[in-house]
Protein backbone atom coordinates (compact mmCIF):
# COMPACT_ATOMS: atom_id res chain seq x y z
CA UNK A 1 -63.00 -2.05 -68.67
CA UNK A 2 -66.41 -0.80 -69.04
CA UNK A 3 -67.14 3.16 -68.91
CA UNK A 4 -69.37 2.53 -66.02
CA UNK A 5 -66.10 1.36 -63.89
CA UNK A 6 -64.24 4.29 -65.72
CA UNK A 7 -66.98 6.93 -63.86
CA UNK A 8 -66.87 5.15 -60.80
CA UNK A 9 -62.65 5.18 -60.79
CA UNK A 10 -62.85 8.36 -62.12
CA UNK A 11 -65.14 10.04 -59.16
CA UNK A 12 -63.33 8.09 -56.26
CA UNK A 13 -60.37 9.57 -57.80
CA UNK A 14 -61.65 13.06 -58.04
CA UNK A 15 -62.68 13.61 -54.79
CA UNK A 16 -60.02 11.44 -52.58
CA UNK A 17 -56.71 13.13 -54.74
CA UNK A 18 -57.54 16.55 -53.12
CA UNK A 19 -57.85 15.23 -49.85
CA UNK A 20 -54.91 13.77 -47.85
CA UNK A 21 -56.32 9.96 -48.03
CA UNK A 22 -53.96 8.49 -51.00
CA UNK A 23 -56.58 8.81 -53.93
CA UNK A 24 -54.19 5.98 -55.40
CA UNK A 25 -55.30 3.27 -52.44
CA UNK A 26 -58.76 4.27 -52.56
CA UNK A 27 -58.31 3.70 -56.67
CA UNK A 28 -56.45 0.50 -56.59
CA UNK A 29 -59.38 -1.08 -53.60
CA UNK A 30 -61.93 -0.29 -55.93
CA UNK A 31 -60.22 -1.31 -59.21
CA UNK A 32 -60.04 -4.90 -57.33
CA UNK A 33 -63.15 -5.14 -55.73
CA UNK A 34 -64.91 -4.33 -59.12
CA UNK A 35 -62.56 -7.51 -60.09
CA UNK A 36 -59.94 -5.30 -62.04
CA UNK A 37 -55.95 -6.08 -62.48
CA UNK A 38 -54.68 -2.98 -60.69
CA UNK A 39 -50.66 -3.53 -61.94
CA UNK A 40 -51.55 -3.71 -65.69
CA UNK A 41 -50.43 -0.86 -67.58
CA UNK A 42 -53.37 -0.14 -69.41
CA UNK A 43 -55.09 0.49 -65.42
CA UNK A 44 -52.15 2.13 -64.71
CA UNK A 45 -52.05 4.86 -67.23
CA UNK A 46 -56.01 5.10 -66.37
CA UNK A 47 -54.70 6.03 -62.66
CA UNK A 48 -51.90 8.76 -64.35
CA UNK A 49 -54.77 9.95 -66.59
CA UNK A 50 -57.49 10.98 -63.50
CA UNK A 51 -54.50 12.60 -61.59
CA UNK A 52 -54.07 14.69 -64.90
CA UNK A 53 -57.95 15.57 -64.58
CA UNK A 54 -57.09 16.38 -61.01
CA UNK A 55 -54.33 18.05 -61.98
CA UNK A 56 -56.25 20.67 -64.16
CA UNK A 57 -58.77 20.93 -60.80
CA UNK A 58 -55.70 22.14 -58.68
CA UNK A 59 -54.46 24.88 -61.29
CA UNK A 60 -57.87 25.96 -62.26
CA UNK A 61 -58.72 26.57 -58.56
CA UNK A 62 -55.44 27.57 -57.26
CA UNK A 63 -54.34 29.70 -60.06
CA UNK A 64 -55.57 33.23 -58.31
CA UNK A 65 -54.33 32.17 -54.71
CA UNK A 66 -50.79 31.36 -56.28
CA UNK A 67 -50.56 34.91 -58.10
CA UNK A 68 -51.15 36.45 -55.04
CA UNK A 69 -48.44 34.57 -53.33
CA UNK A 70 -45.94 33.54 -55.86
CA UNK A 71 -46.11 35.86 -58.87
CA UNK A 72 -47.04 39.10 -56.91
CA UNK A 73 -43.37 40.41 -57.81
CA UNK A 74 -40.43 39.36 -59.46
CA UNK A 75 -38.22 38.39 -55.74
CA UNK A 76 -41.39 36.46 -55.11
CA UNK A 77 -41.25 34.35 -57.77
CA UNK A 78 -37.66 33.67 -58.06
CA UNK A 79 -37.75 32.26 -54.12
CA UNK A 80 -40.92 30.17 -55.81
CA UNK A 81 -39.28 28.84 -58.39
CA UNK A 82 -36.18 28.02 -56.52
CA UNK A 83 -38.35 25.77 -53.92
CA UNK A 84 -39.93 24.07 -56.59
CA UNK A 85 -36.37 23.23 -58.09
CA UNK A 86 -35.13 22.34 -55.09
CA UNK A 87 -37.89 19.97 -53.88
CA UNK A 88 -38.68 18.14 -57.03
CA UNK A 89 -34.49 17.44 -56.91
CA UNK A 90 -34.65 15.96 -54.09
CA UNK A 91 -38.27 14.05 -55.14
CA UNK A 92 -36.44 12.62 -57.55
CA UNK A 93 -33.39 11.64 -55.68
CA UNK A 94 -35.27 9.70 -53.28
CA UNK A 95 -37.87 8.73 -55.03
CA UNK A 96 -35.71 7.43 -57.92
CA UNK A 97 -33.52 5.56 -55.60
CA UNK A 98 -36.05 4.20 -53.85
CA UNK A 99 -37.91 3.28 -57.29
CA UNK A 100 -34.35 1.96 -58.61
CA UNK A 101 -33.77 -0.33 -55.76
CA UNK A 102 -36.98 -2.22 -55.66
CA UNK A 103 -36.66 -2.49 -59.84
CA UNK A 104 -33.38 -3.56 -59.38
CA UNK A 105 -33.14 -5.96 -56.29
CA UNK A 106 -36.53 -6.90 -55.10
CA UNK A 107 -38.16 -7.54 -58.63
CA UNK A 108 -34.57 -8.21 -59.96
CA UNK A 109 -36.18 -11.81 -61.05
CA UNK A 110 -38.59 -10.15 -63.72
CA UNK A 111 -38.35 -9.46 -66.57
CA UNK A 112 -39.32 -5.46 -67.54
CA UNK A 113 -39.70 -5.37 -63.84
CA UNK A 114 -41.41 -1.99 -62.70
CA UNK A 115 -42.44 -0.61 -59.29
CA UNK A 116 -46.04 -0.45 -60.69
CA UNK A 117 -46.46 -4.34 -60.30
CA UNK A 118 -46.45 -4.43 -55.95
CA UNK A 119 -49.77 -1.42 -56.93
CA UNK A 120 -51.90 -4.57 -56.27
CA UNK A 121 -50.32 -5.60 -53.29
CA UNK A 122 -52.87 -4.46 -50.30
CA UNK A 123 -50.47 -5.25 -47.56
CA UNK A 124 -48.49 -2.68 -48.83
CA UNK A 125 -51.12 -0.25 -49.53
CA UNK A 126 -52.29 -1.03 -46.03
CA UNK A 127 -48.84 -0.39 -44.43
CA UNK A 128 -48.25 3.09 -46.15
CA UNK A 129 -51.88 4.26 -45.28
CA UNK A 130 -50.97 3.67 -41.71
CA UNK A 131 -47.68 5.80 -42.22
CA UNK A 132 -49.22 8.34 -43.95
CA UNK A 133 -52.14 8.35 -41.12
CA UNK A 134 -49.80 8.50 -37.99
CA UNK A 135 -47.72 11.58 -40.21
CA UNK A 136 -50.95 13.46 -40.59
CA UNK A 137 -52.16 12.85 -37.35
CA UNK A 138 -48.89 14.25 -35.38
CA UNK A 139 -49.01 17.76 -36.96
CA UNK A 140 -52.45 18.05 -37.21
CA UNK A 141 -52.06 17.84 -33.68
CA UNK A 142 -49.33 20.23 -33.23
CA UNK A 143 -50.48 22.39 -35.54
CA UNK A 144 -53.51 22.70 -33.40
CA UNK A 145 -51.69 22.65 -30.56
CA UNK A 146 -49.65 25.89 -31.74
CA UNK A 147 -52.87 27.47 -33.19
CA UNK A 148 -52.97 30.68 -31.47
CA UNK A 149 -48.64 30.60 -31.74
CA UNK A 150 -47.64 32.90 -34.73
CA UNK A 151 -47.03 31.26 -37.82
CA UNK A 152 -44.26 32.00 -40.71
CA UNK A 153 -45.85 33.62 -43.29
CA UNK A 154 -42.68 33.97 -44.95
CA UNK A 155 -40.95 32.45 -48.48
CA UNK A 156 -40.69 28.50 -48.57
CA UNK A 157 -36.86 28.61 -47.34
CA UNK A 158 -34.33 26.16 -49.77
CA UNK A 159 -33.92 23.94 -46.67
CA UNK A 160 -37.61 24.08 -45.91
CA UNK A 161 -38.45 22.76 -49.72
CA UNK A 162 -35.52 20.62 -49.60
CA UNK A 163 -37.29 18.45 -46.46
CA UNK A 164 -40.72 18.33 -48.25
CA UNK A 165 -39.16 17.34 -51.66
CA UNK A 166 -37.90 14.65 -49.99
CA UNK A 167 -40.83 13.37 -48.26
CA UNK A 168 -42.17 13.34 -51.44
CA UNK A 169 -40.08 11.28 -53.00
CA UNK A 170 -41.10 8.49 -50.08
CA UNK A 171 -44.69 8.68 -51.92
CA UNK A 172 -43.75 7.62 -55.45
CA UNK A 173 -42.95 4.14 -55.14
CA UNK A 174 -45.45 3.34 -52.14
CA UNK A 175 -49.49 3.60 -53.06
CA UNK A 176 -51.02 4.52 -50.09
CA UNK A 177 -48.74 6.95 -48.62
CA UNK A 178 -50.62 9.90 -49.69
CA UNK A 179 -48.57 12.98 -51.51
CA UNK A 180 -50.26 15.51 -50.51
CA UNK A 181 -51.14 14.18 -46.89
CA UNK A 182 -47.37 14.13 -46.70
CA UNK A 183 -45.93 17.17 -47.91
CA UNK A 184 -48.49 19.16 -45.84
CA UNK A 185 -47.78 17.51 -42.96
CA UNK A 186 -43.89 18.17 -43.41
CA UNK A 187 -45.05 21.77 -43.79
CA UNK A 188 -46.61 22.18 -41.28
CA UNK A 189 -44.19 20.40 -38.77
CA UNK A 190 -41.55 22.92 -40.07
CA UNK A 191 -43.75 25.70 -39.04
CA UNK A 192 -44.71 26.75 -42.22
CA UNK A 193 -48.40 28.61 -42.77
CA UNK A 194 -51.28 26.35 -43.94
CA UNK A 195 -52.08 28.25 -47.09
CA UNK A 196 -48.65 28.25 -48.26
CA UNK A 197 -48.24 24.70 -47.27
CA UNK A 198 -50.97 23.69 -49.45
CA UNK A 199 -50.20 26.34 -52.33
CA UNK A 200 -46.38 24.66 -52.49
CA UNK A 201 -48.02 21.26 -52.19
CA UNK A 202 -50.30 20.75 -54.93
CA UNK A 203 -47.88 23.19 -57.26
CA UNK A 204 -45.47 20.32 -56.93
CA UNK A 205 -48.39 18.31 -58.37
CA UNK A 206 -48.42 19.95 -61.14
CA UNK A 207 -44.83 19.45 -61.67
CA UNK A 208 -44.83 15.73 -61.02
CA UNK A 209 -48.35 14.81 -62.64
CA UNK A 210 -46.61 15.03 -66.25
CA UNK A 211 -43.36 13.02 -65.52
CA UNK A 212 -45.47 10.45 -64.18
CA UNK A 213 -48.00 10.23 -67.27
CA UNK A 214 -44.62 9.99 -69.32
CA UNK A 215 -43.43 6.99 -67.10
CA UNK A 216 -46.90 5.10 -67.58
CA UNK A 217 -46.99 6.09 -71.40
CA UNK A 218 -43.61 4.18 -71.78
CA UNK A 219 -44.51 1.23 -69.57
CA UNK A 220 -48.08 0.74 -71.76
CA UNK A 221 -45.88 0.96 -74.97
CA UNK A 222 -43.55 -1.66 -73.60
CA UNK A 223 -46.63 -3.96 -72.75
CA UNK A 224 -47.54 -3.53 -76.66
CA UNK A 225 -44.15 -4.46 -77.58
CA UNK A 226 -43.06 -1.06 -79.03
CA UNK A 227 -46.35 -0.71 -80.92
CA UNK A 228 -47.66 2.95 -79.52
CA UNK A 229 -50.44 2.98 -82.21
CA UNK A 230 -52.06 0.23 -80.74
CA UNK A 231 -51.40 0.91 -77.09
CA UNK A 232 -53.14 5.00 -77.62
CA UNK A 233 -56.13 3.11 -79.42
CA UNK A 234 -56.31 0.55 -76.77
CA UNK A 235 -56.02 2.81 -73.81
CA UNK A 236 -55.82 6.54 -74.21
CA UNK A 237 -59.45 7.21 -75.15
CA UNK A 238 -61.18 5.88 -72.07
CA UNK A 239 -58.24 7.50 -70.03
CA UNK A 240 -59.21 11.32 -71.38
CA UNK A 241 -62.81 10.23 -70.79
CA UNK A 242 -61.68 9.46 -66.89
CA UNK A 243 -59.77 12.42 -66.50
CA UNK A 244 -62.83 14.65 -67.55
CA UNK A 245 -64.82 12.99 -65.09
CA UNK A 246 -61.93 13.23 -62.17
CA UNK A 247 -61.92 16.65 -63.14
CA UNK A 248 -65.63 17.38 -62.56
CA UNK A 249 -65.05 15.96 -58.85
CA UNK A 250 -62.20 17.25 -58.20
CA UNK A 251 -62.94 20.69 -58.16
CA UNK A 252 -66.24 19.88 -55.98
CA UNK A 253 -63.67 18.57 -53.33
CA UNK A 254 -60.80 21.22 -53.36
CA UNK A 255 -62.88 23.77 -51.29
CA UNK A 256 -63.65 20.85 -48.19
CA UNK A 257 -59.59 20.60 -48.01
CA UNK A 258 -58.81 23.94 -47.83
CA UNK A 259 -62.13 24.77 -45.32
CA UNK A 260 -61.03 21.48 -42.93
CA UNK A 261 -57.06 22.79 -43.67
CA UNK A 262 -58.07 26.11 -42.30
CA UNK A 263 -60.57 24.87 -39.33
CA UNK A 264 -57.73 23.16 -37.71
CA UNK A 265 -58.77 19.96 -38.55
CA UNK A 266 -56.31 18.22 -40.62
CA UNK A 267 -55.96 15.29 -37.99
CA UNK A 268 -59.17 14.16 -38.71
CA UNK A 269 -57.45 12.57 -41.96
CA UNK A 270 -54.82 11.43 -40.19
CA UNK A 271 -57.26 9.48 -37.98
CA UNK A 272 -59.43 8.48 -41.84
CA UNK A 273 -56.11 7.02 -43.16
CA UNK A 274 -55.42 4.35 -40.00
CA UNK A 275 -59.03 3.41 -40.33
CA UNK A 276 -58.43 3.01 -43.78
CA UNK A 277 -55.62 0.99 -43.73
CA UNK A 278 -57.47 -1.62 -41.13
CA UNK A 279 -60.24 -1.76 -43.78
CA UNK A 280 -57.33 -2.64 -46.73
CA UNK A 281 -55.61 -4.80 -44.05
CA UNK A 282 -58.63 -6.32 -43.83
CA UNK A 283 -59.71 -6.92 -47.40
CA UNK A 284 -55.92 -8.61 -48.08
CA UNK A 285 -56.47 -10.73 -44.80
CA UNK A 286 -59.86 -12.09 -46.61
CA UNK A 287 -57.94 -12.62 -50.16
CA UNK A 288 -58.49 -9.02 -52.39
């Protein structure tokens, strides 16, 4: 892995993780059309480590937005914190069983087995792009259907959180079903307002951007056979490298999401992501 295809993974990821288009897909395509073994763990950590650089995007930019709404008194942040609890629950409920069940029965013939080794699998990727599409395309258009209806500006209810936690959990085990694509959409189909709806989204990516580095850090130690030295010396140092870079872009793309978010024109990724998954359909029909 040269630091040329780091840059290039690193700026795809940038710029597609703050949009609703699976930055993971759009990863993975290019990792194997630049000829690159997607399911190891060494790319896999790589993919953890650009959605931490992403990660630090989201909380520089949306750090003054969620005072306002979150910490702007002490009822306010309570109901926060509750929704957050709440959702990443039920994220890992469902996304653990899920996870669990294809470890356990589908890959039950490996050995190690982890959900990490379908990432290469372009059928799939294909499949949960055109999910994620037809999700983002239904309340984009009710949303804009319902655009001059009021909207609840109030607290993300338990309930409310509980419903977007678990359509969260769907995202974890399936690359190409995009996180954020989904939890806004379940937002917004529960009538909640767009700002909030992407506030509460990407602050459950902060939550869930550490336990998944963890996950990766003990699946690249298990690939070294317990030896951590040499899977951080092997790995970890090109993976802060991409996250800088992922960082860089991701901030240039954060202010197109919430412009597009606010225009009324979220469809318009719901309509990206089924064109995207022909393209990957396509590249797996022709042997990627």
């Amino acid at each position: 892995m040269s630091l040329w295809h780091v840059i290039v993974l690193a700026i795809v990821q940038g710029f597609a993780e703050l949009l609703p288009v699976s930055s993971s897909a759009h990863v993975i395509v290019a990792e194997k059309l630049m000829g690159m073994d997607a399911a190891s763990p060494e790319m896999t950590l790589l993919l953890v480590m650009l959605h931490t650089g992403t990660m630090f995007a989201v909380i520089v930019y949306f750090w003054r937005r969620w005072s306002r709404t979150f910490f702007q008194s002490a009822a306010a942040f309570k109901t926060f914190i509750v929704a957050l609890i709440v959702a990443t629950v039920l994220t890992g409920i469902v996304g653990g069983g899920i996870t669990e069940s294809i470890e356990k029965v589908w890959l039950r013939h490996q050995a190690h087995a982890w959900v990490e080794q379908l990432f290469d699998r372009l059928d799939l990727i294909a499949a949960a792009l055109a999910a994620a599409g037809i999700l983002i395309l239904i309340s984009g258009l009710l949303e804009k259907r319902r655009a001059h209806a009021q909207e609840s500006n109030s607290a993300i209810t338990s309930r409310e959180a509980a419903w977007i936690g678990g359509v969260q959990g769907l995202c974890l085990p399936f690359r190409g079903f995009s996180r954020s694509g989904a939890t806004i959409s379940t937002a917004l189909l529960l009538g909640i307002q767009k700002m909030r709806a992407e506030d509460f989204s990407f602050a459950l990516a902060v939550i869930l951007t550490p336990v998944a580095i963890g996950r990766e850090g003990l699946r690249l130690v298990q690939a070294h056979h317990g030896e951590l030295g040499a899977a951080v010396r092997s790995s970890i140092g090109i993976s802060l490298l991409g996250a800088l870079f992922a960082f860089i872009a991701g901030l240039l793309a954060l202010k197109w999401l919430s412009r597009w978010l606010e225009e009324g024109r979220w469809y318009w990724f719901g309509i990206y992501c089924l064109i995207a998954a022909g393209v990957v359909g396509y590249l797996y029909h022709i042997g990627y």
